[in-house]
Protein backbone atom coordinates (compact mmCIF):
# COMPACT_ATOMS: atom_id res chain seq x y z
CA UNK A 1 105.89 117.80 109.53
CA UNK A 2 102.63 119.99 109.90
CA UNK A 3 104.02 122.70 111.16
CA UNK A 4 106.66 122.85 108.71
CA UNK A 5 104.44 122.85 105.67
CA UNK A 6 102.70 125.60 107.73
CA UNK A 7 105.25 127.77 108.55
CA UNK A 8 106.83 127.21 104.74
CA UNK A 9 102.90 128.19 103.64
CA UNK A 10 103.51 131.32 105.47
CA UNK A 11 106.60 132.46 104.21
CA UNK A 12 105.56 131.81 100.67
CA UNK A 13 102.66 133.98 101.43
CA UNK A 14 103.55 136.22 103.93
CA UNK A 15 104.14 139.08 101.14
CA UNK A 16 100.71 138.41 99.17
CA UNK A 17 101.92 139.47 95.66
CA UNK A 18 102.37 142.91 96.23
CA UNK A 19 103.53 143.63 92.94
CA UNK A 20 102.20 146.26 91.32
CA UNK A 21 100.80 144.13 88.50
CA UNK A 22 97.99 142.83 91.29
CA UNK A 23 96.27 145.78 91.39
CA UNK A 24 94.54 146.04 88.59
CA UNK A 25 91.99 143.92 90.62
CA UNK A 26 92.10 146.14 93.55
CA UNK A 27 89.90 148.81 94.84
CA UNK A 28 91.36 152.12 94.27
CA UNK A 29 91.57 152.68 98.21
CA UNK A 30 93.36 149.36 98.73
CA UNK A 31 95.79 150.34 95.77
CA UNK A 32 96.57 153.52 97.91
CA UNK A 33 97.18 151.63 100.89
CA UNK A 34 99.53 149.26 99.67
CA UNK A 35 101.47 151.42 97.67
CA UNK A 36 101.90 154.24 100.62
CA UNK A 37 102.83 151.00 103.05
CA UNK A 38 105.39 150.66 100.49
CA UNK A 39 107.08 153.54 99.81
CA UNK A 40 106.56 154.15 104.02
CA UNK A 41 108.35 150.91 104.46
CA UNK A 42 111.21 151.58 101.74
CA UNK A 43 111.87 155.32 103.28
CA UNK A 44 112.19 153.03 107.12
CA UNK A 45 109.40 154.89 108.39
CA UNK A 46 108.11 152.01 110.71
CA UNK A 47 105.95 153.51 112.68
CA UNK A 48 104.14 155.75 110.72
CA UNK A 49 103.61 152.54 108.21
CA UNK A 50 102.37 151.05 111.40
CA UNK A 51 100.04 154.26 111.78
CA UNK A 52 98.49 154.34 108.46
CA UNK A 53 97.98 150.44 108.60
CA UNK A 54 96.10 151.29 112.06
CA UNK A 55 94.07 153.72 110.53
CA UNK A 56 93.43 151.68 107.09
CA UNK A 57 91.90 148.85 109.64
CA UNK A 58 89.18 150.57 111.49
CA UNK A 59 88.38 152.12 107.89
CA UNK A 60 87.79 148.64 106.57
CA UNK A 61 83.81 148.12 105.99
CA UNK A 62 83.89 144.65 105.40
CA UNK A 63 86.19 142.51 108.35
CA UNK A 64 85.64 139.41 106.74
CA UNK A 65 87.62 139.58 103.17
CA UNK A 66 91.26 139.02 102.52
CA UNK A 67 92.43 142.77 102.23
CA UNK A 68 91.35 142.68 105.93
CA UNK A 69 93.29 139.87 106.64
CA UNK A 70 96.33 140.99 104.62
CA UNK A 71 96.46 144.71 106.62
CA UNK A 72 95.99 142.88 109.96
CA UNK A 73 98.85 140.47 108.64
CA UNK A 74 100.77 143.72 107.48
CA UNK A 75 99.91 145.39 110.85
CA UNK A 76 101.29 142.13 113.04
CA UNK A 77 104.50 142.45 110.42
CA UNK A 78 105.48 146.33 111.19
CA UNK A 79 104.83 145.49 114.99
CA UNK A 80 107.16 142.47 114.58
CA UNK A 81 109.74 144.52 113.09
CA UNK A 82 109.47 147.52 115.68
CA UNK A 83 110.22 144.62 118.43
CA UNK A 84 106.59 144.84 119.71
CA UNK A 85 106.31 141.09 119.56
CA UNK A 86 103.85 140.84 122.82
CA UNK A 87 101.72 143.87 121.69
CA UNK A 88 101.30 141.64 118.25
CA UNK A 89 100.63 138.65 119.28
CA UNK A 90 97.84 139.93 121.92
CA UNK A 91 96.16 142.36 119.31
CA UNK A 92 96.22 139.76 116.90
CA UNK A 93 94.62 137.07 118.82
CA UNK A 94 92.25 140.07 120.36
CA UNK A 95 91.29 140.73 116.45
CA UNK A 96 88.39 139.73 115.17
CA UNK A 97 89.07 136.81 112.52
CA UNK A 98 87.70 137.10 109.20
CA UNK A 99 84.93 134.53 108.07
CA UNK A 100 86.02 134.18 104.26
CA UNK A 101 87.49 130.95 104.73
CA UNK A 102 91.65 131.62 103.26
CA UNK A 103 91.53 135.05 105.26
CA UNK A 104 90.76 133.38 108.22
CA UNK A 105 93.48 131.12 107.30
CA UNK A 106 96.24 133.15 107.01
CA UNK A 107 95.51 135.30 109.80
CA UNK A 108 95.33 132.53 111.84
CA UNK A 109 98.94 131.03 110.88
CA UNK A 110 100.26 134.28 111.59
CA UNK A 111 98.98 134.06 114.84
CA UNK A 112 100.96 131.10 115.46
CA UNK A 113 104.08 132.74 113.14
CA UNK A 114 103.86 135.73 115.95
CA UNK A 115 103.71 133.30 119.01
CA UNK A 116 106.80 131.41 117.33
CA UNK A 117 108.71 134.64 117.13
CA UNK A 118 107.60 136.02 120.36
CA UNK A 119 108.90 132.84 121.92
CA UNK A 120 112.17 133.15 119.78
CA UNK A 121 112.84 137.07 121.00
CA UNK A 122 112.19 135.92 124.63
CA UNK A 123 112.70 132.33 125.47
CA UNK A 124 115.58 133.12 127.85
CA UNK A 125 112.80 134.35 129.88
CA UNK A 126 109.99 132.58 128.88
CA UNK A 127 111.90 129.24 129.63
CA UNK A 128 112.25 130.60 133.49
CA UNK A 129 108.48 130.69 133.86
CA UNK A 130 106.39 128.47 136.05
CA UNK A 131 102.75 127.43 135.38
CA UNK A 132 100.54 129.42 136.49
CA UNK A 133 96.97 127.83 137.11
CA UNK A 134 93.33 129.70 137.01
CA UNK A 135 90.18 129.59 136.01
CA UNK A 136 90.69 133.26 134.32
CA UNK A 137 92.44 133.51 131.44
CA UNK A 138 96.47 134.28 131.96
CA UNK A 139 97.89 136.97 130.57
CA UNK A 140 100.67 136.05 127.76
CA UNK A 141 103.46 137.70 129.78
CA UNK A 142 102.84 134.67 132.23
CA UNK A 143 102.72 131.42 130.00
CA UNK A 144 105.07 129.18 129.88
CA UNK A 145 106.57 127.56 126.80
CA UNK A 146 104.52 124.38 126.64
CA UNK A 147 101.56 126.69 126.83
CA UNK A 148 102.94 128.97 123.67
CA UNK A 149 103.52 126.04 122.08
CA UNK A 150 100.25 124.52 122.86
CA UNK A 151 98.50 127.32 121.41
CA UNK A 152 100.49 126.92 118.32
CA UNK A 153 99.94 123.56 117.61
CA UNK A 154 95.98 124.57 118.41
CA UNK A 155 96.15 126.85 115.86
CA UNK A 156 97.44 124.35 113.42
CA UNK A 157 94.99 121.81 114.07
CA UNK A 158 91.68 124.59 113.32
């Protein structure tokens, strides 16, 4: 039942009122990012909305509020639609996590949203895995499903 009201909390959110009516509140470069990710995204240009979300990141001067946690969301979404579902999963557990307490939040659902569709896209091979066991951390290509699923339900219970 957890994850469910998770997983329902992320779709609810997962587009963070993007209406133009929310931002008036904005800064005027975060208005300019979210309306070129738009009009990037309705024209199908993927990639170069995955670009300029890229770029818009390591511009970001303060990691820890929730515009930084909504472009690494938005970021982790374009990658997720390009197919790139390992590539988002490890950059977004390789991010650094806001500290505003709802930023870190959300990111970290969608951390365990990515590692649920990562394990959707490739269970047929993921369920042909065995266990591998070491003391250094295993690269994601390599776990198995109990341990995707293990880190999801971690990530549920922070």
């Amino acid at each position: 039942m957890k994850k469910i009201f998770f997983v329902l909390f992320l779709i609810l959110f997962s587009n963070f009122g993007l209406a133009k009516s929310t931002y008036k509140t904005l800064p005027p470069e975060n208005i300019k990012f979210k309306i070129e990710i738009e009009k990037l995204v309705s024209q199908q240009k993927y990639n170069e909305a995955l670009k300029f979300t890229e770029e818009y990141i390591k511009k970001q001067k303060n990691k820890n509020d929730i515009e930084y946690a909504r472009a690494i969301i938005k970021k982790v979404q374009l990658q997720l639609g390009l197919h790139g579902y390992e590539t988002a999963v490890k950059e977004l557990k390789a991010s650094p996590l806001p500290i505003d307490p709802m930023a870190r939040a959300l990111v970290e659902l969608y951390y365990a949203f990515a590692l649920m569709k990562y394990y959707q896209s490739y269970s047929w091979e993921i369920n042909k895995r065995e266990k591998v066991v070491s003391t250094e951390e295993i690269d994601l290509i390599k776990w198995t499903k109990d341990q995707i699923n293990e880190e999801i339900n971690n990530t549920f219970d922070k």
